[in-house]
N, C-alpha and C. Protein backbone atom coordinates (compact mmCIF):
# COMPACT_ATOMS: atom_id res chain seq x y z
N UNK A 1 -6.70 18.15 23.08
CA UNK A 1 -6.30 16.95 22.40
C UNK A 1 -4.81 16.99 22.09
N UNK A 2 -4.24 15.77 22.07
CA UNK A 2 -3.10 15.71 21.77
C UNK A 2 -2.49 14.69 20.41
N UNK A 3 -2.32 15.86 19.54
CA UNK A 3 -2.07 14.92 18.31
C UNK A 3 -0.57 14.50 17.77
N UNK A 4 -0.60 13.49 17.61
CA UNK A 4 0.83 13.01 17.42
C UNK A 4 0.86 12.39 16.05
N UNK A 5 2.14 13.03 15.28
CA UNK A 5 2.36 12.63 13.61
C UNK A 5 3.23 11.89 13.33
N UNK A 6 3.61 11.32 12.35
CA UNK A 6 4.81 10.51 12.00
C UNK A 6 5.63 11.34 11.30
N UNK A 7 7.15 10.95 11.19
CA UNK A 7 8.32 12.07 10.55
C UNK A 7 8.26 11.86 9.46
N UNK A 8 7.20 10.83 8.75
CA UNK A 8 7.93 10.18 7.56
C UNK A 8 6.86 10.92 6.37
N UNK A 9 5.94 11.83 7.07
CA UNK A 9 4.69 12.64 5.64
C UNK A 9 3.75 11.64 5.77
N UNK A 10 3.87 10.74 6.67
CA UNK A 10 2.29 9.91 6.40
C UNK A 10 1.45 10.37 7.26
N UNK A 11 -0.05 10.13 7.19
CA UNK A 11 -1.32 10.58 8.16
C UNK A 11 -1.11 9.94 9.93
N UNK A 12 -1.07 10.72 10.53
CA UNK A 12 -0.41 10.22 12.13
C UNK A 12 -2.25 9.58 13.08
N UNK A 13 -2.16 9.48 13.48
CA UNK A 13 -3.19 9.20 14.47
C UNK A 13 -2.83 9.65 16.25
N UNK A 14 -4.41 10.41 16.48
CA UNK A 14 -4.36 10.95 17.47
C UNK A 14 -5.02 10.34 18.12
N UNK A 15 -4.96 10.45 19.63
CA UNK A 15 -5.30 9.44 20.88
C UNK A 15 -7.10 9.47 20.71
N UNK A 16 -7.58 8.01 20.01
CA UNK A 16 -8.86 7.57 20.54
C UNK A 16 -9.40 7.79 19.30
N UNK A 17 -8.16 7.94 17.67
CA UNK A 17 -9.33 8.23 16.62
C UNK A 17 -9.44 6.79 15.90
N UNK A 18 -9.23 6.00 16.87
CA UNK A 18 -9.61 4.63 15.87
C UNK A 18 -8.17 3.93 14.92
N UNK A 19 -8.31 3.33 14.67
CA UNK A 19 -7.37 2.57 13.68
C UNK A 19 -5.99 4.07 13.17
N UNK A 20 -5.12 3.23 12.91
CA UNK A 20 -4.27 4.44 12.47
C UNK A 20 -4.48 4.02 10.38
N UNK A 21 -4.26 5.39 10.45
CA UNK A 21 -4.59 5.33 8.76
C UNK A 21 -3.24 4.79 7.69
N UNK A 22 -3.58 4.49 6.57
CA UNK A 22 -2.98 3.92 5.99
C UNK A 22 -1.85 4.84 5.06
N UNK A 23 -0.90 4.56 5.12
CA UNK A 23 0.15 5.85 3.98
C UNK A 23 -0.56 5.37 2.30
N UNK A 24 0.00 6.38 1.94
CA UNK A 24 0.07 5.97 0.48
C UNK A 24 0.99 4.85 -0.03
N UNK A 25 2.25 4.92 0.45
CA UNK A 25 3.38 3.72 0.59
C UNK A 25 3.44 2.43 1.19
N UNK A 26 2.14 2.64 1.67
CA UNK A 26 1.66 0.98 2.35
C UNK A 26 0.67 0.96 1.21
N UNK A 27 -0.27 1.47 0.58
CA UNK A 27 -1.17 0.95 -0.79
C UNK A 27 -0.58 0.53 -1.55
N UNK A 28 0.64 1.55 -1.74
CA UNK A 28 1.20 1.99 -3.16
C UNK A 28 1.95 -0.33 -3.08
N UNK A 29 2.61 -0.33 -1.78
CA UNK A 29 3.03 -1.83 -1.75
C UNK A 29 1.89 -3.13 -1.94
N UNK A 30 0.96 -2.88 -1.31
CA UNK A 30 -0.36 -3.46 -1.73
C UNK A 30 -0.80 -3.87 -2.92
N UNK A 31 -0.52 -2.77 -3.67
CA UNK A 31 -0.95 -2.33 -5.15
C UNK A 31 0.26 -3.36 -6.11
N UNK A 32 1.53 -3.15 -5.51
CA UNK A 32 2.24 -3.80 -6.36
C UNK A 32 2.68 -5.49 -6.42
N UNK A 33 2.41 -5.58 -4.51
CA UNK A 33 2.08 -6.86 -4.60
C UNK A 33 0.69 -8.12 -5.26
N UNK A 34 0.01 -6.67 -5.55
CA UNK A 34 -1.29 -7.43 -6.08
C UNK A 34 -1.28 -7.45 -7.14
N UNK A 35 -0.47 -7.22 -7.88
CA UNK A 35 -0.05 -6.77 -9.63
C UNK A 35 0.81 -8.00 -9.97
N UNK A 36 2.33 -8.58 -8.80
CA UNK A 36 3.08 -9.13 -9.21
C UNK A 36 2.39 -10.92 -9.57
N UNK A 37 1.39 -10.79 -8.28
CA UNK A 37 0.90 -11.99 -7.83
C UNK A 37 -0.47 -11.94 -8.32
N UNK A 38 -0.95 -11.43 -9.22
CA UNK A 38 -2.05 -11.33 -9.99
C UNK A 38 -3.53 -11.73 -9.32
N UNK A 39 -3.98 -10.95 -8.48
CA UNK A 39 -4.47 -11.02 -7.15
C UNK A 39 -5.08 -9.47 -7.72
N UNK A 40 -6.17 -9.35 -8.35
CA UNK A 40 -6.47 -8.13 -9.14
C UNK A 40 -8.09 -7.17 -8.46
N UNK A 41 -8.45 -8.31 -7.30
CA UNK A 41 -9.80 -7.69 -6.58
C UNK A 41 -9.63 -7.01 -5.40
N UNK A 42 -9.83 -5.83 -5.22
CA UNK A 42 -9.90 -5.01 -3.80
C UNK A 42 -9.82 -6.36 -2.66
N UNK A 43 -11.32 -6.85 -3.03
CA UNK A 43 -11.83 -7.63 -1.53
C UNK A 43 -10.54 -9.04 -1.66
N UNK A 44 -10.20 -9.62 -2.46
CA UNK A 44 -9.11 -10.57 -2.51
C UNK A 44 -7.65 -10.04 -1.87
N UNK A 45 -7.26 -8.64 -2.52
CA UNK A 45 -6.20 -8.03 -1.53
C UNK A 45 -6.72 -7.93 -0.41
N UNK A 46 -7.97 -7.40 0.20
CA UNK A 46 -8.24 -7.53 1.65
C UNK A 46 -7.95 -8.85 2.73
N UNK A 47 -8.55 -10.02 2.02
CA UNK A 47 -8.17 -11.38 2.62
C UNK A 47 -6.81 -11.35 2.32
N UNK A 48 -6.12 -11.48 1.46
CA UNK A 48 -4.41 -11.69 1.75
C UNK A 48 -3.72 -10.62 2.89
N UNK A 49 -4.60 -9.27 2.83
CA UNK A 49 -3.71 -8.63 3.96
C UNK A 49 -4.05 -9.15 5.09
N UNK A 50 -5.14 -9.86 5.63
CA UNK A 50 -5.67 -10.62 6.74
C UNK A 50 -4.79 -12.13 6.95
N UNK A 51 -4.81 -12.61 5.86
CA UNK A 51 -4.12 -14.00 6.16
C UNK A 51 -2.83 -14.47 6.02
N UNK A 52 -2.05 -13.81 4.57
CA UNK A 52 -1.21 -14.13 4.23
C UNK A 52 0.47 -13.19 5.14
N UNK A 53 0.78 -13.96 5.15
CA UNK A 53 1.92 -13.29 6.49
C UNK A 53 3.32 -12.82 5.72
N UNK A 54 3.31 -12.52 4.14
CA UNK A 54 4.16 -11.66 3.70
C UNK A 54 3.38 -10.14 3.60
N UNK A 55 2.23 -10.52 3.71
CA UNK A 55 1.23 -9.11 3.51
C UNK A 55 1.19 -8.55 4.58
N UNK A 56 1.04 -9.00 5.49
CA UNK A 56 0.93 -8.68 7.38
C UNK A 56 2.54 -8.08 7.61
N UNK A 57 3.37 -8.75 7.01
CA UNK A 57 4.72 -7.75 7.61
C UNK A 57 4.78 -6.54 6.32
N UNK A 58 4.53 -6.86 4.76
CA UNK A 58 4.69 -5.72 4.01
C UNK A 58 4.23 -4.38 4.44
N UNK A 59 2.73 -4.37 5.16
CA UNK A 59 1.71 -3.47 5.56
C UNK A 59 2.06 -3.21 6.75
N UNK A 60 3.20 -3.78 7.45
CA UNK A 60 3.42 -3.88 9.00
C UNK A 60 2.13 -3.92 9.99
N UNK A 61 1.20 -4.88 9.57
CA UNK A 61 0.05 -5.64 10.50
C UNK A 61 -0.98 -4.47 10.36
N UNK A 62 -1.19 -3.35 9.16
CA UNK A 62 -2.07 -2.52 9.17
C UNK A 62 -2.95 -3.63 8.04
N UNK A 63 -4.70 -3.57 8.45
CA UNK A 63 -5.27 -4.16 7.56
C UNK A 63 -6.37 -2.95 6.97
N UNK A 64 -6.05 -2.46 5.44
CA UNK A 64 -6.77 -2.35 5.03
C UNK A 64 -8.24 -2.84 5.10
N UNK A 65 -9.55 -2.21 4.20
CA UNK A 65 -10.29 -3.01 4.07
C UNK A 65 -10.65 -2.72 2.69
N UNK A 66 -11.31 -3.78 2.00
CA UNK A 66 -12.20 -3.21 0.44
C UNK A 66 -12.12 -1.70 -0.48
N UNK A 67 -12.62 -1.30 0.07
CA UNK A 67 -12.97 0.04 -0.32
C UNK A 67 -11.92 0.70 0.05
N UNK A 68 -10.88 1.03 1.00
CA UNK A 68 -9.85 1.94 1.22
C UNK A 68 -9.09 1.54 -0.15
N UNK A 69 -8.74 -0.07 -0.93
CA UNK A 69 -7.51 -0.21 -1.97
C UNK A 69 -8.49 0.34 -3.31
N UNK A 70 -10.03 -0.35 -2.66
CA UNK A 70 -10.79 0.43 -4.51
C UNK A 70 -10.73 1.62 -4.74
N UNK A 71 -10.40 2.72 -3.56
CA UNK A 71 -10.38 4.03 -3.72
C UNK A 71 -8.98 4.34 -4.23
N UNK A 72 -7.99 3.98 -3.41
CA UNK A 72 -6.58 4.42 -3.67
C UNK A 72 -6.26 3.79 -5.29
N UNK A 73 -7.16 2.69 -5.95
CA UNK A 73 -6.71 2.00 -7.31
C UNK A 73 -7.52 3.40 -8.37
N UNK A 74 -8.57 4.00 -7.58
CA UNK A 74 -9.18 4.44 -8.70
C UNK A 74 -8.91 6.00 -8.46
N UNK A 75 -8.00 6.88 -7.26
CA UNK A 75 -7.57 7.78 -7.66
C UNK A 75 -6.21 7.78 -8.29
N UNK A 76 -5.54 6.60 -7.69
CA UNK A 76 -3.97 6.88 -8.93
C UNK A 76 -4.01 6.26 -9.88
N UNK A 77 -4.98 5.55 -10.45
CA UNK A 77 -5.10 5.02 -12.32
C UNK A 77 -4.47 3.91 -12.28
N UNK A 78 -4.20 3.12 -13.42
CA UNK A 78 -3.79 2.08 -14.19
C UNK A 78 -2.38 2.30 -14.06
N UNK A 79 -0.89 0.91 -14.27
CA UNK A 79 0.33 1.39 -14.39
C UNK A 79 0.32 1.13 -15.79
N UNK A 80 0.77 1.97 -16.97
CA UNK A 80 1.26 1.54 -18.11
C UNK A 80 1.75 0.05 -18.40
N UNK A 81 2.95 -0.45 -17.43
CA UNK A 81 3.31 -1.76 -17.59
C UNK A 81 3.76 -1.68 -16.73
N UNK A 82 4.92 -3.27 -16.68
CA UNK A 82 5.64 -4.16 -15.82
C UNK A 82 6.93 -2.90 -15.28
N UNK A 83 7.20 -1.81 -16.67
CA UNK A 83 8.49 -1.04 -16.10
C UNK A 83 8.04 0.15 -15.16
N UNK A 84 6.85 1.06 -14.87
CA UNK A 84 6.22 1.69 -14.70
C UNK A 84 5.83 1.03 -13.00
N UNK A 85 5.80 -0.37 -13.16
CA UNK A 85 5.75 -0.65 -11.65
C UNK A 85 6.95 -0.51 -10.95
N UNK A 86 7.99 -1.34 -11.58
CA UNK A 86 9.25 -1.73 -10.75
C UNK A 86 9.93 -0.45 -10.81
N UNK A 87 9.02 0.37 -11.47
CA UNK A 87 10.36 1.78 -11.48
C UNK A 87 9.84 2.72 -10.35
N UNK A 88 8.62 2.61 -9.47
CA UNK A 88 8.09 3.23 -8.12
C UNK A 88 8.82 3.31 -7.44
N UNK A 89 8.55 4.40 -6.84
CA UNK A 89 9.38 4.88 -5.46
C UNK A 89 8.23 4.72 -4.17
N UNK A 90 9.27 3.82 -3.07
CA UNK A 90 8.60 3.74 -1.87
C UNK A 90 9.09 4.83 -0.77
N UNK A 91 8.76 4.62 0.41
CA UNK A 91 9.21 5.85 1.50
C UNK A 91 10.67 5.40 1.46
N UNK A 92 11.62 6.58 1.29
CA UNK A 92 12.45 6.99 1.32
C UNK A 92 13.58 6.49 -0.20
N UNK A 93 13.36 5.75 -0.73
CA UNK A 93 14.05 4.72 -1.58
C UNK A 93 13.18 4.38 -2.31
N UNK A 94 14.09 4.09 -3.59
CA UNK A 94 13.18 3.24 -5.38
C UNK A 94 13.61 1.90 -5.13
N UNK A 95 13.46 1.05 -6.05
CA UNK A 95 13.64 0.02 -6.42
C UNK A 95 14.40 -0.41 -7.41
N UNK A 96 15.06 -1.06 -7.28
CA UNK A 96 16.43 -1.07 -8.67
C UNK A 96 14.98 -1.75 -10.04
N UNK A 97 15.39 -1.32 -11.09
CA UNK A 97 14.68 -1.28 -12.55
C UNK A 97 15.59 -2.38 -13.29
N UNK A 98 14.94 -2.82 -13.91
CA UNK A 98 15.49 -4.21 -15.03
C UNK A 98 15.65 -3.21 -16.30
N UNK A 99 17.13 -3.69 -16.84
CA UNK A 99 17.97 -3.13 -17.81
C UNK A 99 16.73 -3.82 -19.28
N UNK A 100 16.09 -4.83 -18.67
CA UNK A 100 15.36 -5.34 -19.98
C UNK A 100 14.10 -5.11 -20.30
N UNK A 101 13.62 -3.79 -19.62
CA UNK A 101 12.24 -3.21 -19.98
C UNK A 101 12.45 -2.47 -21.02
């Protein structure tokens, strides 16, 4: 077999294992777009990553399903608040933080 990884620490996919898997940094964006836009159900983020075409380029056309965001919501917990989101770090780079949290 020949397995091939990505440079970036995310889960790579090898020839014929099905769908390529999802990073944590594609949830972790999921997660925050579903927070900003108050869009608070696994299966509701599932249809927006299917239909909505800021979700399709955020995820770069990877579609989750149900259960992959209920899992990833219920091993990394709750965010404290609004500063606790915007203050996440994505692959490679943060996000500038509001001076008014």
């Amino acid at each position: 077999m020949n397995w091939t990884f990505q440079r970036r620490g995310c889960p790579g996919r090898g020839e014929g294992d099905g769908p390529p898997r999802l990073c944590a940094s594609d949830l972790l964006k999921l997660y925050i777009y579903g927070y900003l836009n108050r869009v608070r159900s696994s299966r509701r983020l599932e249809m927006e990553s299917h239909r909505n075409i800021e979700v399709i380029w955020l995820l770069r056309s990877l579609k989750p399903d149900f259960k992959t965001i209920a899992d990833f919501r219920r091993d990394t917990g709750r965010p404290s608040g609004p500063c606790s989101v915007s203050s996440c770090c994505f692959a490679g780079g943060s996000t500038s933080t509001d001076a008014s949290c």
